[in-house]
PDB file of N, CA and C in Angstrom:
ATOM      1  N   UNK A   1     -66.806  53.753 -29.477  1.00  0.00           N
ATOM      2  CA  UNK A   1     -65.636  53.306 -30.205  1.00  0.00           C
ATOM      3  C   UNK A   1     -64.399  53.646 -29.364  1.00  0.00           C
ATOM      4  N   UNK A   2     -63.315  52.811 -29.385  1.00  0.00           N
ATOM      5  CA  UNK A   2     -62.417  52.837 -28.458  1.00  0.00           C
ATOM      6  C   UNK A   2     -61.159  53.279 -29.192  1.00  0.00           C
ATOM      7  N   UNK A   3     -61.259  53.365 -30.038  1.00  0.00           N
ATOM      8  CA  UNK A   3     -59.661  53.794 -30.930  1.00  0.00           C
ATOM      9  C   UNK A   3     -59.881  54.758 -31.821  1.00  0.00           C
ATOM     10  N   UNK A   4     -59.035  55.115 -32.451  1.00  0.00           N
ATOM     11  CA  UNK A   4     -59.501  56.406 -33.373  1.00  0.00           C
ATOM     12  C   UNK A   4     -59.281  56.087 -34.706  1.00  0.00           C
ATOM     13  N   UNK A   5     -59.692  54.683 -35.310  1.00  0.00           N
ATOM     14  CA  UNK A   5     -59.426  54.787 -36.677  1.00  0.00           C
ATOM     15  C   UNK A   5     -60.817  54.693 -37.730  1.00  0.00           C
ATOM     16  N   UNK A   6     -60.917  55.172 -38.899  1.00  0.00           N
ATOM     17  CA  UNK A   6     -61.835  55.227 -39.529  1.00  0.00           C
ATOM     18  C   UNK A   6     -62.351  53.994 -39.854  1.00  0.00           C
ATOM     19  N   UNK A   7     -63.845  54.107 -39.911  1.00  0.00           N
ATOM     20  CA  UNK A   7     -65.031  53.013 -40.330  1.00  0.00           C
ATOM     21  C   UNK A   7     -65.326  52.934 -41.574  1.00  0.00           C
ATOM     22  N   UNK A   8     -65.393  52.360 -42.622  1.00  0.00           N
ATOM     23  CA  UNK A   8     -66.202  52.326 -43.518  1.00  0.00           C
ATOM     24  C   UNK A   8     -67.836  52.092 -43.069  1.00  0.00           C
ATOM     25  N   UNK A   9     -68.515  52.981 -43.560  1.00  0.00           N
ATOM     26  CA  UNK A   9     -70.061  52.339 -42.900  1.00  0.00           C
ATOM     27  C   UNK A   9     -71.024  52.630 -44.664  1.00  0.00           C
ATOM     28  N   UNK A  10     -72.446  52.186 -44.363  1.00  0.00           N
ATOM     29  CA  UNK A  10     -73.184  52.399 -45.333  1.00  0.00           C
ATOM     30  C   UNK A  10     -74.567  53.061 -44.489  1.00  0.00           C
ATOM     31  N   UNK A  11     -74.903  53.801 -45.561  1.00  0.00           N
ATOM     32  CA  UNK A  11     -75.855  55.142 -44.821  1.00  0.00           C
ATOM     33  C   UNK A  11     -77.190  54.245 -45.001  1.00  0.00           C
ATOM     34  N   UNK A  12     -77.677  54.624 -43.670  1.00  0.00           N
ATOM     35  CA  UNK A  12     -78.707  53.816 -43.572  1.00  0.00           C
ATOM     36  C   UNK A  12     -80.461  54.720 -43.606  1.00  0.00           C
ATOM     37  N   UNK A  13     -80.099  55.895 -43.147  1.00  0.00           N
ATOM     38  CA  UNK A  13     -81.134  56.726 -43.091  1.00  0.00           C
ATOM     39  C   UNK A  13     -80.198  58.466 -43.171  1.00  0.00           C
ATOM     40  N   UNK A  14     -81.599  59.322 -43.645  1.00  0.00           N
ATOM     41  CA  UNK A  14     -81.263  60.307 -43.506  1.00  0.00           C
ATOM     42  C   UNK A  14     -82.374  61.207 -43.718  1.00  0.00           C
ATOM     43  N   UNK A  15     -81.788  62.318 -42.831  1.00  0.00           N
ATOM     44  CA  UNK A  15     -82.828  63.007 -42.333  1.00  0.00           C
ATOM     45  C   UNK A  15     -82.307  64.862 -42.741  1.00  0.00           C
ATOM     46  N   UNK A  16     -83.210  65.866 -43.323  1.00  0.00           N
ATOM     47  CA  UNK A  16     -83.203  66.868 -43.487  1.00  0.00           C
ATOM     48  C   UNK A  16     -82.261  67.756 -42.216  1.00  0.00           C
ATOM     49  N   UNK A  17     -81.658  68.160 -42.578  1.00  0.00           N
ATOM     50  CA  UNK A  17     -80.606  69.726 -41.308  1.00  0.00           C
ATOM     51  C   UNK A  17     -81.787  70.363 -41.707  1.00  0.00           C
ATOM     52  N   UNK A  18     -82.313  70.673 -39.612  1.00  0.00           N
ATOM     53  CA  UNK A  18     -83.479  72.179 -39.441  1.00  0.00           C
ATOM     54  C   UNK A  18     -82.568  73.021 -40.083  1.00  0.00           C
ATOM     55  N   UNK A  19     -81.289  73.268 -39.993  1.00  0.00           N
ATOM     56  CA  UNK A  19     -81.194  74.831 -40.074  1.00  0.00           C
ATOM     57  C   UNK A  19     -80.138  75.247 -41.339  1.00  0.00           C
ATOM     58  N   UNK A  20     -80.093  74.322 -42.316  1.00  0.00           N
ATOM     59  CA  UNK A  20     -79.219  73.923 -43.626  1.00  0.00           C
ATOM     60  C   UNK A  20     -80.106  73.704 -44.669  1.00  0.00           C
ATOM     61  N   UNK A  21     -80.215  74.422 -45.993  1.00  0.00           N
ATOM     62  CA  UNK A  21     -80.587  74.020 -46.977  1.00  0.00           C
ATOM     63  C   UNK A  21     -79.574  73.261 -48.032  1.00  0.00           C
ATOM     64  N   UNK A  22     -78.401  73.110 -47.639  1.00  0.00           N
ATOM     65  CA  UNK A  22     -77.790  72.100 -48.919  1.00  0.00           C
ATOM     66  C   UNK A  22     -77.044  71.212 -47.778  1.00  0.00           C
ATOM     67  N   UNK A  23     -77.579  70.823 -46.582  1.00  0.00           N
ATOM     68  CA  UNK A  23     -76.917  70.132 -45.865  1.00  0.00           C
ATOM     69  C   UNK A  23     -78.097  68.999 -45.604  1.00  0.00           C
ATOM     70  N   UNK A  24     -77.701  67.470 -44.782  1.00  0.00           N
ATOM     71  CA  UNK A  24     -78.877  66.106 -44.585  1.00  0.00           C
ATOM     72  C   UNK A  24     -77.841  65.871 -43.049  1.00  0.00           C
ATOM     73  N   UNK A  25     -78.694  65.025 -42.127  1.00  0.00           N
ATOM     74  CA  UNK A  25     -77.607  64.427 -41.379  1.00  0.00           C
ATOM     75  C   UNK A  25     -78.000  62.942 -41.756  1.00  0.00           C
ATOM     76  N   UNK A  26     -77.468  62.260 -41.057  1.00  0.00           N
ATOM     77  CA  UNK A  26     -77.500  60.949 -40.899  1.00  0.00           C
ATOM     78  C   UNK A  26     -77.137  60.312 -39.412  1.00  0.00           C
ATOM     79  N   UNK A  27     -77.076  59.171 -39.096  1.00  0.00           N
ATOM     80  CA  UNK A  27     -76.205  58.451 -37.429  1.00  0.00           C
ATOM     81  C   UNK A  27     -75.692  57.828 -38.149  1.00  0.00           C
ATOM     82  N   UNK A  28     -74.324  57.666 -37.174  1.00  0.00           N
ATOM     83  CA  UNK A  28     -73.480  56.592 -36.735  1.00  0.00           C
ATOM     84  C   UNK A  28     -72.888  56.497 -36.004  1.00  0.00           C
ATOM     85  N   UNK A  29     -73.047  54.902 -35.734  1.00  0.00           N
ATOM     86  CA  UNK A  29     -72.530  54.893 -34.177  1.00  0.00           C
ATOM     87  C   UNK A  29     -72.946  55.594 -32.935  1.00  0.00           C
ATOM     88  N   UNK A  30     -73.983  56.182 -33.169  1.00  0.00           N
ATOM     89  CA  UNK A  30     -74.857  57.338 -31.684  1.00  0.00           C
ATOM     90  C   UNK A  30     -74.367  58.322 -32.249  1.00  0.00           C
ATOM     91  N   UNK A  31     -73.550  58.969 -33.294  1.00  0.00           N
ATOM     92  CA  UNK A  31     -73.215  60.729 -33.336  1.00  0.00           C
ATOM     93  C   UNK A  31     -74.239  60.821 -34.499  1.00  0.00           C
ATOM     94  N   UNK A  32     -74.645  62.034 -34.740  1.00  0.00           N
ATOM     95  CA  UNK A  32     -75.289  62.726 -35.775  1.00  0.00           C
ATOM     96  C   UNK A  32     -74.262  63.162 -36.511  1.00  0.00           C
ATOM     97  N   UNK A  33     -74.379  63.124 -37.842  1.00  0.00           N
ATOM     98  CA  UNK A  33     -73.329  63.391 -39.003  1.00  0.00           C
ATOM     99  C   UNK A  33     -73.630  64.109 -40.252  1.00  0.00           C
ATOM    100  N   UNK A  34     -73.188  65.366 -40.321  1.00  0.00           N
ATOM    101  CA  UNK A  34     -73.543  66.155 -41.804  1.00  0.00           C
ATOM    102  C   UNK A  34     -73.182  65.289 -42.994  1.00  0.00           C
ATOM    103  N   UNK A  35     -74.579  65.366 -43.808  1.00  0.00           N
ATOM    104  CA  UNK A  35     -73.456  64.573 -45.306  1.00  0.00           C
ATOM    105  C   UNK A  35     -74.496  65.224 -46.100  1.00  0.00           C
ATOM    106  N   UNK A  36     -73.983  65.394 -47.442  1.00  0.00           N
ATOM    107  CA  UNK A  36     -73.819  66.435 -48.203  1.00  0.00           C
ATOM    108  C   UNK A  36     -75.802  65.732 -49.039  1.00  0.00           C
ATOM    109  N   UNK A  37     -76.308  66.887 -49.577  1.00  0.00           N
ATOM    110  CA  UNK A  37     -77.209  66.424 -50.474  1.00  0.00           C
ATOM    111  C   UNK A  37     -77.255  65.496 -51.256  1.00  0.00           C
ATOM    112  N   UNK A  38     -76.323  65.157 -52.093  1.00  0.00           N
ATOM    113  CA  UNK A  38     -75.933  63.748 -53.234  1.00  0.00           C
ATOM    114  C   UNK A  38     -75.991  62.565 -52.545  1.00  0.00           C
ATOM    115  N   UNK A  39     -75.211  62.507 -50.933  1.00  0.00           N
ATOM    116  CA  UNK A  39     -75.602  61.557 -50.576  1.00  0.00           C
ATOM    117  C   UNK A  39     -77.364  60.718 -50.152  1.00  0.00           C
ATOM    118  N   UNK A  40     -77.161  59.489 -50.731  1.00  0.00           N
ATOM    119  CA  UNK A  40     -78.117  58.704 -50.661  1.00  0.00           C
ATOM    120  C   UNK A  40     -78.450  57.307 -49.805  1.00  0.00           C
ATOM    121  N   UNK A  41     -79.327  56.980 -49.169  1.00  0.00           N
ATOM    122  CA  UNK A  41     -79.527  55.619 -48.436  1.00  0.00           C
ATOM    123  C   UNK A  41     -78.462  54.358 -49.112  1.00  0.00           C
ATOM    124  N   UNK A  42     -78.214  53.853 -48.925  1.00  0.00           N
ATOM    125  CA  UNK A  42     -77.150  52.171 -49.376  1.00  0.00           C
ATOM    126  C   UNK A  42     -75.908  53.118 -49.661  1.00  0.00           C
ATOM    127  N   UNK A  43     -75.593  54.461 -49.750  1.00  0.00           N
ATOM    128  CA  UNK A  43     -73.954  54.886 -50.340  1.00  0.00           C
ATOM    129  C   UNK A  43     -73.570  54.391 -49.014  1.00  0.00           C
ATOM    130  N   UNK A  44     -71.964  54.025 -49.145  1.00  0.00           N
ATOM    131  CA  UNK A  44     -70.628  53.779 -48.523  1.00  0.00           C
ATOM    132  C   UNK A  44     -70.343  55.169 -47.936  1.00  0.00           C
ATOM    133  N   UNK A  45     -69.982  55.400 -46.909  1.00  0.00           N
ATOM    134  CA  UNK A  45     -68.970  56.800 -46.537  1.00  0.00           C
ATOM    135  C   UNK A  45     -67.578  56.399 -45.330  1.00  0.00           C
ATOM    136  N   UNK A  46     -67.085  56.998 -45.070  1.00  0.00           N
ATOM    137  CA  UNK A  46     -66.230  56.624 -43.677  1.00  0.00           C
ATOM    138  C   UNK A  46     -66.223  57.453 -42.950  1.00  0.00           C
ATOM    139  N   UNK A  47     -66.217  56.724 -42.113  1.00  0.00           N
ATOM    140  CA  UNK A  47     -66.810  57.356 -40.228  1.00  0.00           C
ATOM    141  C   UNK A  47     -65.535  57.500 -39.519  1.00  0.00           C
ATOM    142  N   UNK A  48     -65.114  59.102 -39.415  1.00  0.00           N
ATOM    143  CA  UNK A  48     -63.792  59.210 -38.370  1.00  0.00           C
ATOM    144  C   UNK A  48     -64.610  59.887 -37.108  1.00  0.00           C
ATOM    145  N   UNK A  49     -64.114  58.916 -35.443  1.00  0.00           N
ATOM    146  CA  UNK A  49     -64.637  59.389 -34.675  1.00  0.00           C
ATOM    147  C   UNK A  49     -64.254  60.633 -34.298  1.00  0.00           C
ATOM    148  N   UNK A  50     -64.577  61.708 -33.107  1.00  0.00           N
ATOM    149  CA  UNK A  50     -64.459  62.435 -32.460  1.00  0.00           C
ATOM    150  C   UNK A  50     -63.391  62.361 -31.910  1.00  0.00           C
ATOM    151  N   UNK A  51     -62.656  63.118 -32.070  1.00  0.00           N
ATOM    152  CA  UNK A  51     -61.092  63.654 -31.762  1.00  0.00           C
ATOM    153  C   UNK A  51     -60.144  62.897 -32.755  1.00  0.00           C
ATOM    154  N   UNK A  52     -60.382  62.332 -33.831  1.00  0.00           N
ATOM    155  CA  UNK A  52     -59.554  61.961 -35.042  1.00  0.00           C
ATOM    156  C   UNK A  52     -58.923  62.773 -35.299  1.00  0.00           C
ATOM    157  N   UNK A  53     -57.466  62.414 -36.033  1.00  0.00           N
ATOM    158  CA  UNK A  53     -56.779  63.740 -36.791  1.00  0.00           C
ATOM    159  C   UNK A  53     -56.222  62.932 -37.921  1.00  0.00           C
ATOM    160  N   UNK A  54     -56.520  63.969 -38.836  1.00  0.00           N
ATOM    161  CA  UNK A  54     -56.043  63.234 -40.504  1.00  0.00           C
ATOM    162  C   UNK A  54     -54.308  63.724 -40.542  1.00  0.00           C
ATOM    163  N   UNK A  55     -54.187  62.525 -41.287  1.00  0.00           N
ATOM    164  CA  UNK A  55     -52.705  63.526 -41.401  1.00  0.00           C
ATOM    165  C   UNK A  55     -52.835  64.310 -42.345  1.00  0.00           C
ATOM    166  N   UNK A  56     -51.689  64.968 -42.685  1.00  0.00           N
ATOM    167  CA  UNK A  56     -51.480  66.116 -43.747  1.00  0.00           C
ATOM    168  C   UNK A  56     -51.261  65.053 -45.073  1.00  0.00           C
ATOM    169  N   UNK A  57     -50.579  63.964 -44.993  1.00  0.00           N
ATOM    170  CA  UNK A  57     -50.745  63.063 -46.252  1.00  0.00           C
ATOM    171  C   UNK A  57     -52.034  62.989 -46.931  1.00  0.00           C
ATOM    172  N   UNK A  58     -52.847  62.464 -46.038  1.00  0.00           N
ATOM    173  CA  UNK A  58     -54.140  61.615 -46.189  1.00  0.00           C
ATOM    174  C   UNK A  58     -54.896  62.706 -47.010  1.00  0.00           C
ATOM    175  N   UNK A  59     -55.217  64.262 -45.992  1.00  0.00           N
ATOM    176  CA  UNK A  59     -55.874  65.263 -46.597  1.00  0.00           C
ATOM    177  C   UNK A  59     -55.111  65.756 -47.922  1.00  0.00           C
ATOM    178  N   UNK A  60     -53.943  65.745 -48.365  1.00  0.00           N
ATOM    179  CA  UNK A  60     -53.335  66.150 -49.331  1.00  0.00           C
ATOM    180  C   UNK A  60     -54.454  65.312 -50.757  1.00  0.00           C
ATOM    181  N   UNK A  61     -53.524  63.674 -50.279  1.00  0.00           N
ATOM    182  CA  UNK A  61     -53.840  63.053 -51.467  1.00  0.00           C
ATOM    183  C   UNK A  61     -55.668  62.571 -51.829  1.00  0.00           C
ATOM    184  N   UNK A  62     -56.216  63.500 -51.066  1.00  0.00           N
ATOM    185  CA  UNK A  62     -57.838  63.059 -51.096  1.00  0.00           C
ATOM    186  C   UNK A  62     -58.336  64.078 -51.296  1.00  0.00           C
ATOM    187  N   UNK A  63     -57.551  65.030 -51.260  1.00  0.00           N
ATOM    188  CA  UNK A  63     -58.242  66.572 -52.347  1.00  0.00           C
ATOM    189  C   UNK A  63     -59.407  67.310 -50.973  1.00  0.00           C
ATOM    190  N   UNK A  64     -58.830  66.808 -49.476  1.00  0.00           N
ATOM    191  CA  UNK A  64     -59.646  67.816 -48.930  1.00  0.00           C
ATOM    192  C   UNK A  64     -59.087  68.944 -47.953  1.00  0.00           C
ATOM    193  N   UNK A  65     -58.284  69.535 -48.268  1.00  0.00           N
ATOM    194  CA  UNK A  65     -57.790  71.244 -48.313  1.00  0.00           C
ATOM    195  C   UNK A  65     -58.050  71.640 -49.452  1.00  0.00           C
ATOM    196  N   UNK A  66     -58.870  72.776 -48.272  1.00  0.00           N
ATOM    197  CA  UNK A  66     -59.335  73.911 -49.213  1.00  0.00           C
ATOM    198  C   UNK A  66     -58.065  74.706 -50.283  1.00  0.00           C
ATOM    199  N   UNK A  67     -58.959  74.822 -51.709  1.00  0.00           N
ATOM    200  CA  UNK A  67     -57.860  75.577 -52.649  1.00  0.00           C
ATOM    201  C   UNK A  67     -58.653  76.453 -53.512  1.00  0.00           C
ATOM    202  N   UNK A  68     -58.018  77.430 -54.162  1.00  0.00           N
ATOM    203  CA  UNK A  68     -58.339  78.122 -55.015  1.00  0.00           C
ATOM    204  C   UNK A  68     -58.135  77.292 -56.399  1.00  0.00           C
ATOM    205  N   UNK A  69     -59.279  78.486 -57.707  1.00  0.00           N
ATOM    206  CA  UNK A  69     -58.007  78.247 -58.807  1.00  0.00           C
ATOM    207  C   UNK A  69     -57.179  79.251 -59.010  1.00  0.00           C
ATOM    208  N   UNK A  70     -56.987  78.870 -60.771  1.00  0.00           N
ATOM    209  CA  UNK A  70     -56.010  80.229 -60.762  1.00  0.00           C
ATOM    210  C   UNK A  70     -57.065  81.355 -60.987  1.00  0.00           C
ATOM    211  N   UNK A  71     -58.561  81.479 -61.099  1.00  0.00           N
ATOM    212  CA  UNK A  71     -58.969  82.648 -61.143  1.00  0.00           C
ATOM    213  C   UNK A  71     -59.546  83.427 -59.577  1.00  0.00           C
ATOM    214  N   UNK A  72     -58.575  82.307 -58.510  1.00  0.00           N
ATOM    215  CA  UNK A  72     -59.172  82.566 -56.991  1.00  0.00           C
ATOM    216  C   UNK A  72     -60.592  82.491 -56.555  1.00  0.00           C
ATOM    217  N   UNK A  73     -61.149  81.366 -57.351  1.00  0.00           N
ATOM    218  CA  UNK A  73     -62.732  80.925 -56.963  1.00  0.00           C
ATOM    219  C   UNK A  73     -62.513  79.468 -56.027  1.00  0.00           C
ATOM    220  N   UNK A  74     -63.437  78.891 -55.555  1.00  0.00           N
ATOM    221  CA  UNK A  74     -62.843  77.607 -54.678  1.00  0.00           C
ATOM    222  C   UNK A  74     -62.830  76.433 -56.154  1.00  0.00           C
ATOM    223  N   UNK A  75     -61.884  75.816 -55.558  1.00  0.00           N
ATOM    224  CA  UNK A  75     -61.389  74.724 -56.392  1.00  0.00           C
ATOM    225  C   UNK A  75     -62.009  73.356 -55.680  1.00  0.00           C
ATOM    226  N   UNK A  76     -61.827  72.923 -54.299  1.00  0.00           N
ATOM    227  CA  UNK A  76     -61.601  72.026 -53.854  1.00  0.00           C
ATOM    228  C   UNK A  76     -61.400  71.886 -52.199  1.00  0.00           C
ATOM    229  N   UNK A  77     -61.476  70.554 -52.001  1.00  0.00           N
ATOM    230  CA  UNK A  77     -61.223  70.788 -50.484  1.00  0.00           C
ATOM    231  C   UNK A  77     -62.422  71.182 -49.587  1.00  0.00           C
ATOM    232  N   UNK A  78     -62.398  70.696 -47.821  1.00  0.00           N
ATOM    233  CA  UNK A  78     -62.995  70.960 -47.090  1.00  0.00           C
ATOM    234  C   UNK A  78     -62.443  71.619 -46.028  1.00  0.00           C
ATOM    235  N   UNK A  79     -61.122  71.563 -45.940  1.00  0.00           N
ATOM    236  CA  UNK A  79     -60.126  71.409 -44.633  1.00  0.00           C
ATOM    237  C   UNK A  79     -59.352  72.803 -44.862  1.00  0.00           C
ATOM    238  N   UNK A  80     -59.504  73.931 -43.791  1.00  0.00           N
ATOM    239  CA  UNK A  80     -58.116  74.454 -44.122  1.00  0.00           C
ATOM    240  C   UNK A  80     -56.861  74.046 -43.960  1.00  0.00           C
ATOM    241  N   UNK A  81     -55.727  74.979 -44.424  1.00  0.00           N
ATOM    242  CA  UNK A  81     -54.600  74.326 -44.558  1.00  0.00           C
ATOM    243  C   UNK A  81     -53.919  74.099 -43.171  1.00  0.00           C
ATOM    244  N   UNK A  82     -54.738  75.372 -41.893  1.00  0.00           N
ATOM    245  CA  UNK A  82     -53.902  75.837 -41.300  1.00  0.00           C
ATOM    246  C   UNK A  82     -54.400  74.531 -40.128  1.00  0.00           C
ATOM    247  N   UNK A  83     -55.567  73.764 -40.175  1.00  0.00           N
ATOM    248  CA  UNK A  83     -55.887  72.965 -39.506  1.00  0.00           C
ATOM    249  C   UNK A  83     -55.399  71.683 -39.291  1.00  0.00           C
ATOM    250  N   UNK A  84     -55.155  71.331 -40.770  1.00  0.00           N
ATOM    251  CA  UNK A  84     -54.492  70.059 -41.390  1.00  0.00           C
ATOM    252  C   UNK A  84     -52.887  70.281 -40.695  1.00  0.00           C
ATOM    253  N   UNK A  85     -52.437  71.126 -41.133  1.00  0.00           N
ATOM    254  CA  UNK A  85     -51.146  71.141 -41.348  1.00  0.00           C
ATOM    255  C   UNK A  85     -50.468  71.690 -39.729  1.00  0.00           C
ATOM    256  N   UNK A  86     -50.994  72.247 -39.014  1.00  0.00           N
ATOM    257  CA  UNK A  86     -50.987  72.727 -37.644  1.00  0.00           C
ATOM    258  C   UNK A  86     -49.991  74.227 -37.986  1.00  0.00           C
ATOM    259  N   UNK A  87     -49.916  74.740 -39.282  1.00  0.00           N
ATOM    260  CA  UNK A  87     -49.489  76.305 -39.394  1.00  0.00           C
ATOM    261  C   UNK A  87     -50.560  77.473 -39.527  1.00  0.00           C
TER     262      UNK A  87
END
């Protein structure tokens, strides 16, 4: 892939992580890709290549920085803040 913008793709196979029990990979495009247990064969996902950067919008309004609640258990999110946000 020659540009860095995201794919919509549909999962075509998937295969058990040796060394993950709540983790699967899958391909696309030639990379190997973690996706979560729930995911299933025919789901939709989007494919950001290698060296992508989300903005701080995108991760905001898609709920993936990491958060607490108010009883400081995880809420949400995948991303720290300090990654997203470059602080």
């Amino acid at each position: 892939m020659s540009n860095y913008g995201a794919t919509v793709v549909r999962i075509t196979s998937i295969t058990k992580h040796p060394n993950a029990d709540r983790l699967n990979l899958t391909s696309m495009y030639g990379n190997t890709v973690i996706v979560g247990l729930e995911t299933k064969v025919g789901d939709l996902g989007v494919f950001f290549p290698v060296e992508s950067q989300l903005s701080e919008e995108f991760a905001e309004a898609n709920d993936l920085i990491r958060r607490k609640d108010e009883n400081g258990k995880p809420a949400g999110g995948m991303l720290e803040g300090n990654i997203v946000t470059g602080k």
